[in-house]
C-alpha atoms as a PDB file:
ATOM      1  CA  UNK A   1     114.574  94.130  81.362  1.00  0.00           C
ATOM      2  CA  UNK A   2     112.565  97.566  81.965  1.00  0.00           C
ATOM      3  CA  UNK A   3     112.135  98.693  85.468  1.00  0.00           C
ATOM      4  CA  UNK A   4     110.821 101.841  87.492  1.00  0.00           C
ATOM      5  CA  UNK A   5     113.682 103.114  89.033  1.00  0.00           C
ATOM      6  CA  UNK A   6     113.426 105.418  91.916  1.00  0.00           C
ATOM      7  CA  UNK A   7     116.736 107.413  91.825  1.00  0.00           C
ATOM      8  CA  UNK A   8     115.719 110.065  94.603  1.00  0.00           C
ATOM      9  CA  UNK A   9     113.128 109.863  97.683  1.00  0.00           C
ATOM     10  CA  UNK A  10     110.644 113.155  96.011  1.00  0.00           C
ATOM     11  CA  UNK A  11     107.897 110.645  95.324  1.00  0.00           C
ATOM     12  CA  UNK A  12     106.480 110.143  91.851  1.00  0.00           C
ATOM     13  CA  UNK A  13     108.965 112.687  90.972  1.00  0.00           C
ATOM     14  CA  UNK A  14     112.286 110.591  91.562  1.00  0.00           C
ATOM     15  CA  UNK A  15     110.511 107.829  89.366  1.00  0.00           C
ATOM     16  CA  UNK A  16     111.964 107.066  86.108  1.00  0.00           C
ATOM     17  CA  UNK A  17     111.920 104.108  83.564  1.00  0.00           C
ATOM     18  CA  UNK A  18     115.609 102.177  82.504  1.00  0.00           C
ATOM     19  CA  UNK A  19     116.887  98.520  81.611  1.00  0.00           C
ATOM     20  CA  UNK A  20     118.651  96.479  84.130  1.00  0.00           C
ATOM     21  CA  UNK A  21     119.983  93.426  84.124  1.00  0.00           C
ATOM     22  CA  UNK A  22     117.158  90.628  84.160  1.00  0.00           C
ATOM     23  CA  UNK A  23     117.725  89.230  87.838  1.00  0.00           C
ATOM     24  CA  UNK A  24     118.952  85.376  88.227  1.00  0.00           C
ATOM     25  CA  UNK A  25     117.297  83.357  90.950  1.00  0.00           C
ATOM     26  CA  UNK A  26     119.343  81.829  93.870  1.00  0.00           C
ATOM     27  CA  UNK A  27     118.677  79.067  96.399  1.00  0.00           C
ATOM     28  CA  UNK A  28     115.224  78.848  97.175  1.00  0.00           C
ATOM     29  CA  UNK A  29     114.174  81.657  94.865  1.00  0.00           C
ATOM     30  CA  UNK A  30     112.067  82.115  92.307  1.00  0.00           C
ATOM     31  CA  UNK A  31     112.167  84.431  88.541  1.00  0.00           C
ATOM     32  CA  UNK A  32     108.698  85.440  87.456  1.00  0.00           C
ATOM     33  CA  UNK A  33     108.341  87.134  84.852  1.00  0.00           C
ATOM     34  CA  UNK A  34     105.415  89.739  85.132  1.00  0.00           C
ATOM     35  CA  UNK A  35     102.637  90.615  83.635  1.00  0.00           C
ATOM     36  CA  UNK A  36     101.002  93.305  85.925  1.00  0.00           C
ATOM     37  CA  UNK A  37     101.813  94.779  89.031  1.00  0.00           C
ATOM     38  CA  UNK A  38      99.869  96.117  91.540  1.00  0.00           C
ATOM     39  CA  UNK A  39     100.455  99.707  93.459  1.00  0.00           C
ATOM     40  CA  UNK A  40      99.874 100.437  97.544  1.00  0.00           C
ATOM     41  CA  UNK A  41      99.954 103.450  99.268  1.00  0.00           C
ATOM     42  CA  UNK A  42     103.282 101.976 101.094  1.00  0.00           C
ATOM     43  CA  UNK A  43     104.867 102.254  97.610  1.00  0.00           C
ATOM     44  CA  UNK A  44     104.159 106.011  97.775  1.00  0.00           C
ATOM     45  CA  UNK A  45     105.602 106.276 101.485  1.00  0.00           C
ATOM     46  CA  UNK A  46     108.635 104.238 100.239  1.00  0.00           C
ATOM     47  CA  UNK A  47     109.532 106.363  97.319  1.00  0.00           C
ATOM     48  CA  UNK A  48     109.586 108.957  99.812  1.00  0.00           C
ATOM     49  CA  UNK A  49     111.738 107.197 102.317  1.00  0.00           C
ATOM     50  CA  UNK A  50     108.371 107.302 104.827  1.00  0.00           C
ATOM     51  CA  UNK A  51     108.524 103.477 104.849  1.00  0.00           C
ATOM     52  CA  UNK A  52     109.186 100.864 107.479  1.00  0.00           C
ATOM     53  CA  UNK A  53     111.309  99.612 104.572  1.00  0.00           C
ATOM     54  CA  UNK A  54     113.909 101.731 103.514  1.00  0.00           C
ATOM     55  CA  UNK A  55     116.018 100.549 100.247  1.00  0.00           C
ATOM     56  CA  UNK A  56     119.491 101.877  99.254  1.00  0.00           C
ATOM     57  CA  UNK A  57     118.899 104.300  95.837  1.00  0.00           C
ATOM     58  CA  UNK A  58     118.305 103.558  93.395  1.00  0.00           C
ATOM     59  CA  UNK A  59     115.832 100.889  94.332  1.00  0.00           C
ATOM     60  CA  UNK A  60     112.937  99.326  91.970  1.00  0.00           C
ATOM     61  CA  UNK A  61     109.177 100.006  93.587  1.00  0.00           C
ATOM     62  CA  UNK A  62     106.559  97.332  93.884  1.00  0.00           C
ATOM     63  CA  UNK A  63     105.619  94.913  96.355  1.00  0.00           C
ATOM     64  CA  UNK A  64     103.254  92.636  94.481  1.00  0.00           C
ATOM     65  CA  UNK A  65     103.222  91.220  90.790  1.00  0.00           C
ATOM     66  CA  UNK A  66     101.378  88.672  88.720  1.00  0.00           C
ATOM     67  CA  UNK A  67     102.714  86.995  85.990  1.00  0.00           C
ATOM     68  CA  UNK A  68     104.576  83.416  84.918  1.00  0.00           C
ATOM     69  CA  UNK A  69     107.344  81.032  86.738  1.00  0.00           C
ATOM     70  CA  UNK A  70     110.530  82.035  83.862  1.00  0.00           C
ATOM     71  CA  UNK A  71     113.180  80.039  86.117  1.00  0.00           C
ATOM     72  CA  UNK A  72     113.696  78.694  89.715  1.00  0.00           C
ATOM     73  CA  UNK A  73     116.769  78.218  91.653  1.00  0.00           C
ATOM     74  CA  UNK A  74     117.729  75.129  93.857  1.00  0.00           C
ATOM     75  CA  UNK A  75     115.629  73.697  96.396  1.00  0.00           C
ATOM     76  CA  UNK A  76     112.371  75.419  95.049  1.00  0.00           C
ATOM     77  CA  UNK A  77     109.714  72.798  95.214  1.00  0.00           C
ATOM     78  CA  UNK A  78     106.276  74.213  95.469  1.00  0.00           C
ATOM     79  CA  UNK A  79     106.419  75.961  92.389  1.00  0.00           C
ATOM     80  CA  UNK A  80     107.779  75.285  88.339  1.00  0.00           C
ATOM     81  CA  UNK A  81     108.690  77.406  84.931  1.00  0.00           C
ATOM     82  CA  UNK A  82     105.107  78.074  83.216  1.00  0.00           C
ATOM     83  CA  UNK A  83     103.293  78.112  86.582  1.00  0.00           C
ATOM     84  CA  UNK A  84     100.491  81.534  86.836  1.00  0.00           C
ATOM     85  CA  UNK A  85     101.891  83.118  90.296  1.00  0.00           C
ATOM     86  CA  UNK A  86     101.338  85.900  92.457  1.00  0.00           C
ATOM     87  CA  UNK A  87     105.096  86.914  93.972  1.00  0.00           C
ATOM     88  CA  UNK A  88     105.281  89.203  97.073  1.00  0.00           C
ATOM     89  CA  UNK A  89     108.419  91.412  97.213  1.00  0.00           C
ATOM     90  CA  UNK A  90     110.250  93.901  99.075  1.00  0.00           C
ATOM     91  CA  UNK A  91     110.516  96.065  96.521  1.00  0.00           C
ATOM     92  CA  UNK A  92     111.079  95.372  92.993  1.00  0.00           C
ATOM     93  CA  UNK A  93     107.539  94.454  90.947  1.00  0.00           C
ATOM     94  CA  UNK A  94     107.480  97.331  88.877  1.00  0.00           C
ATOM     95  CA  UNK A  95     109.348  95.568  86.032  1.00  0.00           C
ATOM     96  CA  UNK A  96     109.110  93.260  83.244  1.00  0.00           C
ATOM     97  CA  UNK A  97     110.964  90.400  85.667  1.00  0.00           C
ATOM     98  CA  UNK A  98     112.026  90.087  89.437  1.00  0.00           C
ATOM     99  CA  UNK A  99     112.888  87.643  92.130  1.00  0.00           C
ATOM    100  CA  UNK A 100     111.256  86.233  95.072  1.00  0.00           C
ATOM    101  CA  UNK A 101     111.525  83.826  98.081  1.00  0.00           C
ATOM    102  CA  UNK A 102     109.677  80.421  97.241  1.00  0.00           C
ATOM    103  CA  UNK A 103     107.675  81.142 100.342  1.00  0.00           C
ATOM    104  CA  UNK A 104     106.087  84.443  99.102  1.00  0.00           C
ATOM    105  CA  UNK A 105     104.970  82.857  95.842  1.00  0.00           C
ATOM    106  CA  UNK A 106     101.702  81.723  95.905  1.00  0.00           C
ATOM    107  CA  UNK A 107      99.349  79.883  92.883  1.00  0.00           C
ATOM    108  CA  UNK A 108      96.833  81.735  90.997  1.00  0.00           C
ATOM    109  CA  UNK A 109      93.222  80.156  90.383  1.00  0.00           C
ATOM    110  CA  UNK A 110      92.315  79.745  86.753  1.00  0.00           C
ATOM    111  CA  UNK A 111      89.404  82.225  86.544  1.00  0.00           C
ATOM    112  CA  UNK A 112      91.891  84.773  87.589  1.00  0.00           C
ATOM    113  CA  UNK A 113      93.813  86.768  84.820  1.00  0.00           C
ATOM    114  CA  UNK A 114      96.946  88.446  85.634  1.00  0.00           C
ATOM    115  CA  UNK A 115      95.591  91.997  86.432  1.00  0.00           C
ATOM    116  CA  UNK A 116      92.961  90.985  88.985  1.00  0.00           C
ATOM    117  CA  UNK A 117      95.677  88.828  90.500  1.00  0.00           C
ATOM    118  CA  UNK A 118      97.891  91.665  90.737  1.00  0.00           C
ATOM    119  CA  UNK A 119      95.223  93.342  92.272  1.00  0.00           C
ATOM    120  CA  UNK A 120      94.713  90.729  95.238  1.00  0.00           C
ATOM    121  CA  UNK A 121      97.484  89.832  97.477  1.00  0.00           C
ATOM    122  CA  UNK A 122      98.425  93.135  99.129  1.00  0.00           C
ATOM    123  CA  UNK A 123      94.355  94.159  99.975  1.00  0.00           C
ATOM    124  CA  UNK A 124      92.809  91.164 100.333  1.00  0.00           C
ATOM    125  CA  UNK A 125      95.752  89.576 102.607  1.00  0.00           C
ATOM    126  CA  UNK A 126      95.844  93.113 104.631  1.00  0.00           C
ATOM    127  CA  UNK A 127      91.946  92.406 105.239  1.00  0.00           C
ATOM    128  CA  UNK A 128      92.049  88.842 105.844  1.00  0.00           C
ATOM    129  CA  UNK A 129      95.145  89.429 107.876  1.00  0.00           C
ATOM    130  CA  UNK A 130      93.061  92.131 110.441  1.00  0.00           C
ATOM    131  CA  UNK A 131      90.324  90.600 110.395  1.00  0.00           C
ATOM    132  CA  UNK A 132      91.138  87.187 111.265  1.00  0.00           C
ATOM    133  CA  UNK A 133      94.585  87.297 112.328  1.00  0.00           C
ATOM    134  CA  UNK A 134      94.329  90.883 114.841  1.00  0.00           C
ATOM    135  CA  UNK A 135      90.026  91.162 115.442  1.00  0.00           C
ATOM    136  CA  UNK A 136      88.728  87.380 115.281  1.00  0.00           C
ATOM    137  CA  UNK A 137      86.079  88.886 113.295  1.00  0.00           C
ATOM    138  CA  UNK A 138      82.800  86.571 114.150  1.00  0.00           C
ATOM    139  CA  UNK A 139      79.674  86.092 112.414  1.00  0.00           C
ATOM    140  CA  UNK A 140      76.951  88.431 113.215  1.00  0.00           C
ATOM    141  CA  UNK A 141      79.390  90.999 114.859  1.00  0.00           C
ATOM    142  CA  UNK A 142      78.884  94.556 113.326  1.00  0.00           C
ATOM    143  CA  UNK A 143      82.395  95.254 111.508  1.00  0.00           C
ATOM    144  CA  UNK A 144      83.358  99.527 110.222  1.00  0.00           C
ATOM    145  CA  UNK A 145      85.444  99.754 107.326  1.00  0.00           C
ATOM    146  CA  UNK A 146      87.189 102.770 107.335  1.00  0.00           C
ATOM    147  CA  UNK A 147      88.174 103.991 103.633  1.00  0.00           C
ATOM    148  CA  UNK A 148      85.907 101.184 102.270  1.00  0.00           C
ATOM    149  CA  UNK A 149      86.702 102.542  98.892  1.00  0.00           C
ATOM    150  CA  UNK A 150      90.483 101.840  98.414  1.00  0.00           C
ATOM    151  CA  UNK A 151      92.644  99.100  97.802  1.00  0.00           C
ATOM    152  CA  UNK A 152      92.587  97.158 101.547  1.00  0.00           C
ATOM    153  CA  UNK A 153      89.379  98.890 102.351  1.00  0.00           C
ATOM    154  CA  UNK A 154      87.020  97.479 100.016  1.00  0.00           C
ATOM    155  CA  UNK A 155      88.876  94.290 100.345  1.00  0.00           C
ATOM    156  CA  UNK A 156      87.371  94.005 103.777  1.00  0.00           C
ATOM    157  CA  UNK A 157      84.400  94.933 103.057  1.00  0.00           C
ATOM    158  CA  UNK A 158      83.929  91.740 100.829  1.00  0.00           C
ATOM    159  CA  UNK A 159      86.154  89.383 103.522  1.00  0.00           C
ATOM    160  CA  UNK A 160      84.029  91.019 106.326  1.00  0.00           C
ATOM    161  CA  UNK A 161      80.776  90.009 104.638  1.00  0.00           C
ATOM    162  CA  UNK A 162      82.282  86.871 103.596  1.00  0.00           C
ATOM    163  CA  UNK A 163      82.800  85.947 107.759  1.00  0.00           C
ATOM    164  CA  UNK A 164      79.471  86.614 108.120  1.00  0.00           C
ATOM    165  CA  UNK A 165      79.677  90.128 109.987  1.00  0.00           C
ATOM    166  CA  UNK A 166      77.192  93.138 109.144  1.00  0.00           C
ATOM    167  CA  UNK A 167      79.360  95.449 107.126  1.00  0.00           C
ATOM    168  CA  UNK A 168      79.133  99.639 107.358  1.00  0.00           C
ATOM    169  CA  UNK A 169      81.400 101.229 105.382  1.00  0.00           C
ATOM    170  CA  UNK A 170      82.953 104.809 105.458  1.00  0.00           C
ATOM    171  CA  UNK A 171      83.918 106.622 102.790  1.00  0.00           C
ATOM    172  CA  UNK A 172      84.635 109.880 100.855  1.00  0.00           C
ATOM    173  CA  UNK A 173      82.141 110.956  98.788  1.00  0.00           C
ATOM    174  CA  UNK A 174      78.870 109.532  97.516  1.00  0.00           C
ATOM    175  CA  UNK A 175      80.262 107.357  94.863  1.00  0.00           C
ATOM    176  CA  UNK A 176      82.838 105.791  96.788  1.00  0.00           C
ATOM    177  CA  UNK A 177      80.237 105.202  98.997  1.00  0.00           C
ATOM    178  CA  UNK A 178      78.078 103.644  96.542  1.00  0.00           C
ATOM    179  CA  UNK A 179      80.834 101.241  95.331  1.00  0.00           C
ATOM    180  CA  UNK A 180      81.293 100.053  98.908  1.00  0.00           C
ATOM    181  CA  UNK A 181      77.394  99.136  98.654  1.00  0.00           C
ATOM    182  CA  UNK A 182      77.718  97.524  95.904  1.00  0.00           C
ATOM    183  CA  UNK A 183      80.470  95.519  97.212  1.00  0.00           C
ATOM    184  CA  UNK A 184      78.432  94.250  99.712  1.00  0.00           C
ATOM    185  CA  UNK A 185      78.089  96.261 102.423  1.00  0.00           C
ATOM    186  CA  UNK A 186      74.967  96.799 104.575  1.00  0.00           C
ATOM    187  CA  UNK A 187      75.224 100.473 105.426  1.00  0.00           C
ATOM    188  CA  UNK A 188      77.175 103.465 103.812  1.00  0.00           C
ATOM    189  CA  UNK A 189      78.469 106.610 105.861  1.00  0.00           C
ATOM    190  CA  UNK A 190      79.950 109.821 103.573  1.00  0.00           C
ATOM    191  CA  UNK A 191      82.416 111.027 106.396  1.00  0.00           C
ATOM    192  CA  UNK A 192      82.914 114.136 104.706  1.00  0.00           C
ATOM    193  CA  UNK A 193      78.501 115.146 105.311  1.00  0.00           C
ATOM    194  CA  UNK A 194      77.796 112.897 107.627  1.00  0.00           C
ATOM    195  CA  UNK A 195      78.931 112.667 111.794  1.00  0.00           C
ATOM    196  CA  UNK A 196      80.409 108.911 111.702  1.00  0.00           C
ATOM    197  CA  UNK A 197      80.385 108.408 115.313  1.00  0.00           C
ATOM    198  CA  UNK A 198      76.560 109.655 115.706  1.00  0.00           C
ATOM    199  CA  UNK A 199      75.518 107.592 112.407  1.00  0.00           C
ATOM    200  CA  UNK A 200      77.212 104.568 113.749  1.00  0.00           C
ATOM    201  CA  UNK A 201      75.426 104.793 117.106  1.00  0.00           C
ATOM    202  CA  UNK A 202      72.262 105.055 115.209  1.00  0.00           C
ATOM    203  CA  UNK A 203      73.014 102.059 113.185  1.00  0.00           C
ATOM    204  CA  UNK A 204      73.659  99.942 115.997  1.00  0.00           C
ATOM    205  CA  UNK A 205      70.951 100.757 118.310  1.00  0.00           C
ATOM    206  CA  UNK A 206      73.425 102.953 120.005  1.00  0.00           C
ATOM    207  CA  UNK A 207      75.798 100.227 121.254  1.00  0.00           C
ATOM    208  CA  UNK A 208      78.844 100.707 119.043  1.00  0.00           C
ATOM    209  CA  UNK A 209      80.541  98.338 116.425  1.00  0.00           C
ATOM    210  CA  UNK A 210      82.141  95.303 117.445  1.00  0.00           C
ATOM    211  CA  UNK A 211      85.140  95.807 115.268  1.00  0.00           C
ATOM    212  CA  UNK A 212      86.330  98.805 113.155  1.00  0.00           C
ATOM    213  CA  UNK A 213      88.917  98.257 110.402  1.00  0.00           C
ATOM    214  CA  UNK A 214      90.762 101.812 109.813  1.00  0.00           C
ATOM    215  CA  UNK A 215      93.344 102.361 107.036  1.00  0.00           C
ATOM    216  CA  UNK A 216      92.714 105.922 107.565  1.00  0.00           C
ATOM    217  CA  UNK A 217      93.094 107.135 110.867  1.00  0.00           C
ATOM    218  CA  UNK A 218      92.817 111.175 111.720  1.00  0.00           C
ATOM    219  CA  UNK A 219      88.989 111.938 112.494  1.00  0.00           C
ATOM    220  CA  UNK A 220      87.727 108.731 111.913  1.00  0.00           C
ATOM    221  CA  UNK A 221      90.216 106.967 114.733  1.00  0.00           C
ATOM    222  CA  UNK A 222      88.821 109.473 117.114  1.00  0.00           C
ATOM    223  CA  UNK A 223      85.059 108.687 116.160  1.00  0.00           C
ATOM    224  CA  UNK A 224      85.604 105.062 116.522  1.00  0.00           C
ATOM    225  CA  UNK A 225      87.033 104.970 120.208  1.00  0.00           C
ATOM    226  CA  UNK A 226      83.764 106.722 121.034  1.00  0.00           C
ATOM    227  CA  UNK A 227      81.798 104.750 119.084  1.00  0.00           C
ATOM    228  CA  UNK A 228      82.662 101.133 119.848  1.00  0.00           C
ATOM    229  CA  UNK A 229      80.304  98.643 121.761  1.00  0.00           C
ATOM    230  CA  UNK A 230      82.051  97.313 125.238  1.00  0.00           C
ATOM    231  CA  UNK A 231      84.745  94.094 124.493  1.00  0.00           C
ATOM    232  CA  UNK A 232      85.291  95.974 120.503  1.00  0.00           C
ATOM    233  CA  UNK A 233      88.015  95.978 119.115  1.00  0.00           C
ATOM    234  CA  UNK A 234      90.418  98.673 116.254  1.00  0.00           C
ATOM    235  CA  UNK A 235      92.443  97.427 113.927  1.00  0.00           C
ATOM    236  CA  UNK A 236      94.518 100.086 112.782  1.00  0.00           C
ATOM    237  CA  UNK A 237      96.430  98.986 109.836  1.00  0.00           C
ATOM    238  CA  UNK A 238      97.790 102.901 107.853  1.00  0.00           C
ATOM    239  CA  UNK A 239      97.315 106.855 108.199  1.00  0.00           C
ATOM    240  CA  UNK A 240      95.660 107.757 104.781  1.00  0.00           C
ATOM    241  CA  UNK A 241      94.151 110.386 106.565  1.00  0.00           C
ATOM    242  CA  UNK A 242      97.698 111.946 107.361  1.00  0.00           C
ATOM    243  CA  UNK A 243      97.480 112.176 110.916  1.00  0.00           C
ATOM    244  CA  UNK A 244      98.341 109.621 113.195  1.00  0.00           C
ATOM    245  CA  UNK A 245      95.627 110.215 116.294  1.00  0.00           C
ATOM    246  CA  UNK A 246      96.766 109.578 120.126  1.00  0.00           C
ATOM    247  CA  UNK A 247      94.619 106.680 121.947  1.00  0.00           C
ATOM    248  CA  UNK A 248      92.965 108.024 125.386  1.00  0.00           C
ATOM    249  CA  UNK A 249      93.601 104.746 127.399  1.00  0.00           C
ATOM    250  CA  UNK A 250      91.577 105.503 129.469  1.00  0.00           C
ATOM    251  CA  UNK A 251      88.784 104.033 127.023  1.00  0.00           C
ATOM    252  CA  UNK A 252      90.245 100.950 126.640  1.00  0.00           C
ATOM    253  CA  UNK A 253      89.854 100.645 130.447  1.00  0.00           C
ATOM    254  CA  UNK A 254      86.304 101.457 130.785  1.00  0.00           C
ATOM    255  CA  UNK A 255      84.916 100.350 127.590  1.00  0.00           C
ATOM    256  CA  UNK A 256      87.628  96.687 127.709  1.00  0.00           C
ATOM    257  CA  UNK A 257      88.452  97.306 124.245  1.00  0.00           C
ATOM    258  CA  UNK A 258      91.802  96.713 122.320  1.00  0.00           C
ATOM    259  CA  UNK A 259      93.397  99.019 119.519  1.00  0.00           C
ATOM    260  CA  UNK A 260      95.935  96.312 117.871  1.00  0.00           C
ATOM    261  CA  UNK A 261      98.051  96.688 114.542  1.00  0.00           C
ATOM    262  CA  UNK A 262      98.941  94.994 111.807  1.00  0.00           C
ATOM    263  CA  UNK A 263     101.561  95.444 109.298  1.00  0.00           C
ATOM    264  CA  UNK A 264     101.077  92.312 107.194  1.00  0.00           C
ATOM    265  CA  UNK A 265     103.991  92.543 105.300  1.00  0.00           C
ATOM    266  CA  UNK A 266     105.919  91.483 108.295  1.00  0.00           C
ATOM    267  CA  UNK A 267     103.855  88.042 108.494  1.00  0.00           C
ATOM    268  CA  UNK A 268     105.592  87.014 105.391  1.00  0.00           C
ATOM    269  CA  UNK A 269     108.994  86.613 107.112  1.00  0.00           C
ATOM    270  CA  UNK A 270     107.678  85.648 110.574  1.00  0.00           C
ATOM    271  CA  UNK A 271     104.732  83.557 109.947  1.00  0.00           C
ATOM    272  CA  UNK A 272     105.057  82.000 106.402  1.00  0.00           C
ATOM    273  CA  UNK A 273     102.677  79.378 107.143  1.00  0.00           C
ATOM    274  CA  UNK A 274      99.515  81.548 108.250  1.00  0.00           C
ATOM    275  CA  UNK A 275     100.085  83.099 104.663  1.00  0.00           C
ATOM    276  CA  UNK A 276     100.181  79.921 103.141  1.00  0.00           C
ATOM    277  CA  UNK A 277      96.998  79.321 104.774  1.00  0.00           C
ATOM    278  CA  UNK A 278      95.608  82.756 104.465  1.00  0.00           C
ATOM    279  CA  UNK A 279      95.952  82.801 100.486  1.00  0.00           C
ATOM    280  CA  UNK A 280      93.852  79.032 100.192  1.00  0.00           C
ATOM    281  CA  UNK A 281      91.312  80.427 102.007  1.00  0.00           C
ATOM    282  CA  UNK A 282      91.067  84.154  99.684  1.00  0.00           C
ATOM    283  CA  UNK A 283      91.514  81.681  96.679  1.00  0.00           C
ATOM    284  CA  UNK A 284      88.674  79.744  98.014  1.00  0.00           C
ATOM    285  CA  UNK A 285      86.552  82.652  98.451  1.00  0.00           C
ATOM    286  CA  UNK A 286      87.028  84.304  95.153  1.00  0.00           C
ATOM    287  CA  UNK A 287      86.274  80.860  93.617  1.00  0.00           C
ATOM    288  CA  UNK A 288      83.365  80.936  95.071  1.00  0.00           C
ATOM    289  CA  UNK A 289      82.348  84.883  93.799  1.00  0.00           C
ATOM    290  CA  UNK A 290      82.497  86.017  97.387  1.00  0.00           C
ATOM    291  CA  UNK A 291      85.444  88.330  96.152  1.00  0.00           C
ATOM    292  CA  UNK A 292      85.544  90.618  93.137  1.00  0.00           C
ATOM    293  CA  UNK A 293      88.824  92.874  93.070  1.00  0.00           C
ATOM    294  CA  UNK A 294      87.913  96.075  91.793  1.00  0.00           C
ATOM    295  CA  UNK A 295      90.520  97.697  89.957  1.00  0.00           C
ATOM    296  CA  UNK A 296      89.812 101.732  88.427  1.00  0.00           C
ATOM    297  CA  UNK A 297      92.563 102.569  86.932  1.00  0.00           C
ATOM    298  CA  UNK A 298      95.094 100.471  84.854  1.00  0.00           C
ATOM    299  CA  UNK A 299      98.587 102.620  83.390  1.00  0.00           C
ATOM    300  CA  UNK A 300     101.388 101.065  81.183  1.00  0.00           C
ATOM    301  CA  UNK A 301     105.064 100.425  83.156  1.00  0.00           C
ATOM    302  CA  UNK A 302     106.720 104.273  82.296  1.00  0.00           C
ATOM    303  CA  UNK A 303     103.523 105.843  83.439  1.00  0.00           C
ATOM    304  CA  UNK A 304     104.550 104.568  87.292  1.00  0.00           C
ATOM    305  CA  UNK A 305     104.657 108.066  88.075  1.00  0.00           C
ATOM    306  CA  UNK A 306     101.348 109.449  87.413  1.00  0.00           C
ATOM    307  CA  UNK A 307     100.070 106.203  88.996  1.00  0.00           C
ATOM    308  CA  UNK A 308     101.172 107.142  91.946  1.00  0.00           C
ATOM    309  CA  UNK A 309      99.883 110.469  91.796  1.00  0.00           C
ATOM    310  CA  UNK A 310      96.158 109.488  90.963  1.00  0.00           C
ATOM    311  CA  UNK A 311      96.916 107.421  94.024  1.00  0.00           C
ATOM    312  CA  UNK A 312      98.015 109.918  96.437  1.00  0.00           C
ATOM    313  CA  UNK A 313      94.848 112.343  94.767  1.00  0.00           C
ATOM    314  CA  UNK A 314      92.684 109.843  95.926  1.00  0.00           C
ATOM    315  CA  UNK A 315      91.172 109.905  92.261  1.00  0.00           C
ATOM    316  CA  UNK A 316      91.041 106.112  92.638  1.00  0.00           C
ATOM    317  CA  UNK A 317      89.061 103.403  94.199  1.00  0.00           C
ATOM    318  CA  UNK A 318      89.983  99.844  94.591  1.00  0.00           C
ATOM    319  CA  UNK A 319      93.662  99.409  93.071  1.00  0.00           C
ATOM    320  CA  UNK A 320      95.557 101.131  90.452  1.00  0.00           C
ATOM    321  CA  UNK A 321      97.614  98.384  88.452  1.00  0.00           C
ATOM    322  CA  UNK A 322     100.520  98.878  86.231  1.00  0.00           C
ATOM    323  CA  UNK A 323     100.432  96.444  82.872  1.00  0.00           C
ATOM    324  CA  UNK A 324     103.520  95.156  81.219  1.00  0.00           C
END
């Protein structure tokens, strides 16, 4: 089969594109072979070796795929060859075939082709996971999504507006903003003109948000621990911004909020079930139109490389998927 290989940690640079042996599944596992893949900032960290994850080199990339049950090994029962699948991996989508745990493959609904599936576990489980999982998110609260114009950000703007919550979303630029709007959400801030902790005051009557999603962190941490209505809650779930801010505790005190994390990823191993659960209800939803993946940029299996670095350029907005 042909894979991405990542023979050293210099980013896109140590990417390259060779055949390997197509993988056999064991107990429990499952071969899919894929038909698009979809790429996450933590593949850029892990090519890097800035990952919670840290593979022996050379390693494949990729921690989601789409594509078609080719084989199962023993014990498998939920799924069969010729099944449409989303597989969840630990690194090892970007090729034409790769193996998974049963438990991390989940069914894909018929009005979903392969790219838009690609497109959906990693971003819409992040938001579904903070949202529901970290913030219990409830109808009529007033949610921030930080970065509402990349992969997990503009995922929860549509599962925020899909709990019922009142949806402002911050972004770079007037047309990310604009996408965010059209995606749903109520209010758009352009962090980089406008002050986000004075425009969300203003919003809100000055009270604060109830809950603030941040992929982002930086300036836009800071401006939502002074900006949060009393009993809020922060879910921080990345750094996009680069800088990872310090909390002032003392504001969690006064104001009884909670800044929680969540690195989904880790859910697959520990809670297996909530996924399970998790993925019906995002299936549900995008059955139902609620959710419409949004993907800008789409680059063929060898270009892995410069998908990463319209990635990291933050020329993108929604996902950037690589087709087989």
């Amino acid at each position: 089969m042909r894979a991405v290989l990542c023979t050293s940690l210099d980013g896109p640079d140590g990417l390259t594109t060779g055949i390997l042996p197509d993988p056999v599944p064991g107990n429990g596992e499952v071969l899919v072979d894929i038909k698009a893949a979809g790429l996450n900032f933590a593949d850029t960290l892990m090519v890097q070796g800035k990952y919670q994850e840290k593979p022996d080199l050379p390693f494949v990339p990729g921690l989601e795929a789409a594509g078609v049950v080719a084989a199962i090994g023993a014990g498998v029962t939920r799924v069969k060859p010729g099944d449409r699948v989303v597989a969840l991996v630990d690194h090892g989508a970007f090729a034409e075939k790769a193996v998974a745990r049963e438990r991390d493959v989940f069914p894909i609904v018929d009005a979903m082709d392969f790219e838009t599936a690609a497109a959906f576990p990693v971003a819409y489980g992040t938001a579904h996971g903070g949202l529901v999982w970290r913030a219990d998110l409830q109808p009529g609260e007033v949610l921030v999504v930080h970065g509402a114009a990349g992969g997990a950000g503009l995922a929860a703007v549509e599962v925020g507006k899909a709990m019922g919550a009142t949806v402002i979303a911050t972004a770079g630029g007037p047309e990310k903003v604009q996408l965010a709007l059209d995606r749903g959400a109520d209010h758009g801030i352009d962090y980089r003109h406008e002050d986000v902790k004075e425009r969300v005051r203003a919003l809100t009557g000055g009270e604060g948000a109830d809950v603030y999603f941040d992929p982002v962190g930086g300036d836009v941490f800071d401006a939502s621990i002074r900006a949060i209505r009393f009993g809020g809650r922060i879910v921080v779930i990345g750094f996009a911004a680069g800088r990872i801010p310090q909390v002032p505790v003392n504001l969690l005190l006064v104001k009884n909020i909670a800044v929680t994390g969540l690195y989904w990823g880790d859910h697959r191993r520990r809670h297996p079930d909530w996924m399970l659960e998790q993925f019906a209800a995002l299936n549900r939803w995008y059955a139902e139109g609620k959710l419409q993946p949004h993907i800008s940029h789409r680059f063929a299996l060898d270009e892995a490389g410069e998908a990463m670095r319209t990635l990291l350029a933050r020329k993108s907005t929604g996902k950037v998927v690589l087709v087989m």
